[in-house]
Protein backbone atom coordinates (compact mmCIF):
# COMPACT_ATOMS: atom_id res chain seq x y z
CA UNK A 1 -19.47 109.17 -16.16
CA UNK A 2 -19.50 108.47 -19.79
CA UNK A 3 -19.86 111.50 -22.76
CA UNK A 4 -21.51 110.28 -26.07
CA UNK A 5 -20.26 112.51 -29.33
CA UNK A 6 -22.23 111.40 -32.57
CA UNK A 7 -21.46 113.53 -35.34
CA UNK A 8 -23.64 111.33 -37.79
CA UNK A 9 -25.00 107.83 -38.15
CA UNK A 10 -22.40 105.49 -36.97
CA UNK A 11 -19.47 108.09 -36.10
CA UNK A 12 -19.32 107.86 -32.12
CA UNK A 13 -17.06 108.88 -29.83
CA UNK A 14 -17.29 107.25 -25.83
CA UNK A 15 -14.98 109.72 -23.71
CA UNK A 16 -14.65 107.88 -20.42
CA UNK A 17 -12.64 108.97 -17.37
CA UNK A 18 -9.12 107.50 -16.63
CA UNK A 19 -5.42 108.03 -16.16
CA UNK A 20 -3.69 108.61 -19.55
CA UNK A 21 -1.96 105.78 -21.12
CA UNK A 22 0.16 105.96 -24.19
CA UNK A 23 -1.56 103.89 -27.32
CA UNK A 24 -4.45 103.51 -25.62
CA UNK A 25 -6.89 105.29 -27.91
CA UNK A 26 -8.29 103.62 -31.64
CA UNK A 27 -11.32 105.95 -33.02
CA UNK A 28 -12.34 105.27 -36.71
CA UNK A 29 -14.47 107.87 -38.57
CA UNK A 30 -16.35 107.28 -41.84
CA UNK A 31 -14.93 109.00 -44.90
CA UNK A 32 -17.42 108.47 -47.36
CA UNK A 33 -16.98 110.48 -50.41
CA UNK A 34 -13.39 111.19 -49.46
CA UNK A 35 -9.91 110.41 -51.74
CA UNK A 36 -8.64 108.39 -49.48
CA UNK A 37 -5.03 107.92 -51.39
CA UNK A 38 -5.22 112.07 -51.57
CA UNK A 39 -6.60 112.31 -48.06
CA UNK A 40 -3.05 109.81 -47.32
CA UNK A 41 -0.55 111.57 -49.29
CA UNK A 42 -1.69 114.44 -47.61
CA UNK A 43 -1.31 113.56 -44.07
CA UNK A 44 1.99 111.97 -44.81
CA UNK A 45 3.04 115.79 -45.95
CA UNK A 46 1.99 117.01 -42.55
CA UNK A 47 2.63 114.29 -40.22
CA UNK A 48 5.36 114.82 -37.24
CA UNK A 49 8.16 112.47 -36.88
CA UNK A 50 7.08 109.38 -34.90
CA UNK A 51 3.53 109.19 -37.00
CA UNK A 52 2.53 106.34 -39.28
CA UNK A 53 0.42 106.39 -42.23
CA UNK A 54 -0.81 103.53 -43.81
CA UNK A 55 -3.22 102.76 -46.74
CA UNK A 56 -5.76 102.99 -48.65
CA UNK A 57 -6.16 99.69 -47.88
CA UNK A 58 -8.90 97.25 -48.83
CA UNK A 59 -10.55 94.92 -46.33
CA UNK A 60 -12.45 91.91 -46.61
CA UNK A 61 -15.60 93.68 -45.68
CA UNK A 62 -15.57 95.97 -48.67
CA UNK A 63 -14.03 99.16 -47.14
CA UNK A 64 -11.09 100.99 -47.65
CA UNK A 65 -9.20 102.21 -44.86
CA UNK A 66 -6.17 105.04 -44.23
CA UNK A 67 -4.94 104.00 -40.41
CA UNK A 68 -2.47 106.92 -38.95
CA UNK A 69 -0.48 106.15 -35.50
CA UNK A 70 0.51 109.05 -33.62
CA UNK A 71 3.97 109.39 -32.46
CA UNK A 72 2.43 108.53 -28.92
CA UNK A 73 0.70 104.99 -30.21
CA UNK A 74 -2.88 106.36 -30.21
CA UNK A 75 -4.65 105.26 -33.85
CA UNK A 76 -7.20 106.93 -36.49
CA UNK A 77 -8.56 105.05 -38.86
CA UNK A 78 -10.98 106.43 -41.85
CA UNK A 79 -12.89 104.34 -43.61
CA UNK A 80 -14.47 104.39 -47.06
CA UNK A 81 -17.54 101.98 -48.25
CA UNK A 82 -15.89 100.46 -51.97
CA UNK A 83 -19.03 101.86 -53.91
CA UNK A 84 -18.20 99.82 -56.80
CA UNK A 85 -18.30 96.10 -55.05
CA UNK A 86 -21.74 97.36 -53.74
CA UNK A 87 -23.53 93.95 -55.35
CA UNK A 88 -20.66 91.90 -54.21
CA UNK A 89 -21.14 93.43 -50.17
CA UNK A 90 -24.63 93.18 -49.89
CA UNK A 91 -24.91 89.57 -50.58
CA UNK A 92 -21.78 89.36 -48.54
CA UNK A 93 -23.92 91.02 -45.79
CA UNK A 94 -27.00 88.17 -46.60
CA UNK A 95 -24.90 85.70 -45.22
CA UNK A 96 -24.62 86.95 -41.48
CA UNK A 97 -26.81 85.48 -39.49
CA UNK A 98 -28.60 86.94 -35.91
CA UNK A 99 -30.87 89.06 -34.39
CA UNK A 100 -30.49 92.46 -36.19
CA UNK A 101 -32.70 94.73 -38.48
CA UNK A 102 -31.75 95.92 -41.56
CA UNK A 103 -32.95 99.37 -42.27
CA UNK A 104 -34.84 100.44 -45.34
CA UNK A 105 -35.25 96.61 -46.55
């Protein structure tokens, strides 16, 4: 049995059967249009001993990303397109090369 949650394009959530295991568990949901450094300092305010929150944090694919650990190992990561290295990703993007469509283009 598998259960398929899509709250928008992109933002998925499998839920598969199985015995619990600590750390198991990485989702990441996009934050677009978010703070992320407020949406951080805020969750380092409320988060229970044990938790880790780290970030913003730039990637190499032009996103910033806020990753929290719960005490129990499991990880959330949000993620932010960098709006203002939107040139710079797109002909990032040009140079992948496969069998995929591009929508809109």
């Amino acid at each position: 049995m598998l259960v398929h949650l899509r709250r928008t394009r992109y933002q998925d959530i499998l839920l598969v059967p199985g015995e619990p295991e600590r750390g198991s568990t990485t989702v990441s949901f996009q934050a677009a249009g978010e703070d992320l450094a407020a949406r951080a300092d805020t969750l380092r305010a409320a988060a229970p001993e044990g938790a880790r929150i780290e970030g913003p944090t730039d990637t190499a694919w032009f996103t910033s990303d806020v990753t929290v650990d719960d005490p129990d190992g499991n990880r959330v990561i949000l993620t932010a397109r960098r709006d203002a290295e939107g040139e710079q990703a797109e002909s990032w993007a040009r140079t992948f090369e496969g069998d995929f469509v591009v929508e809109g283009k």
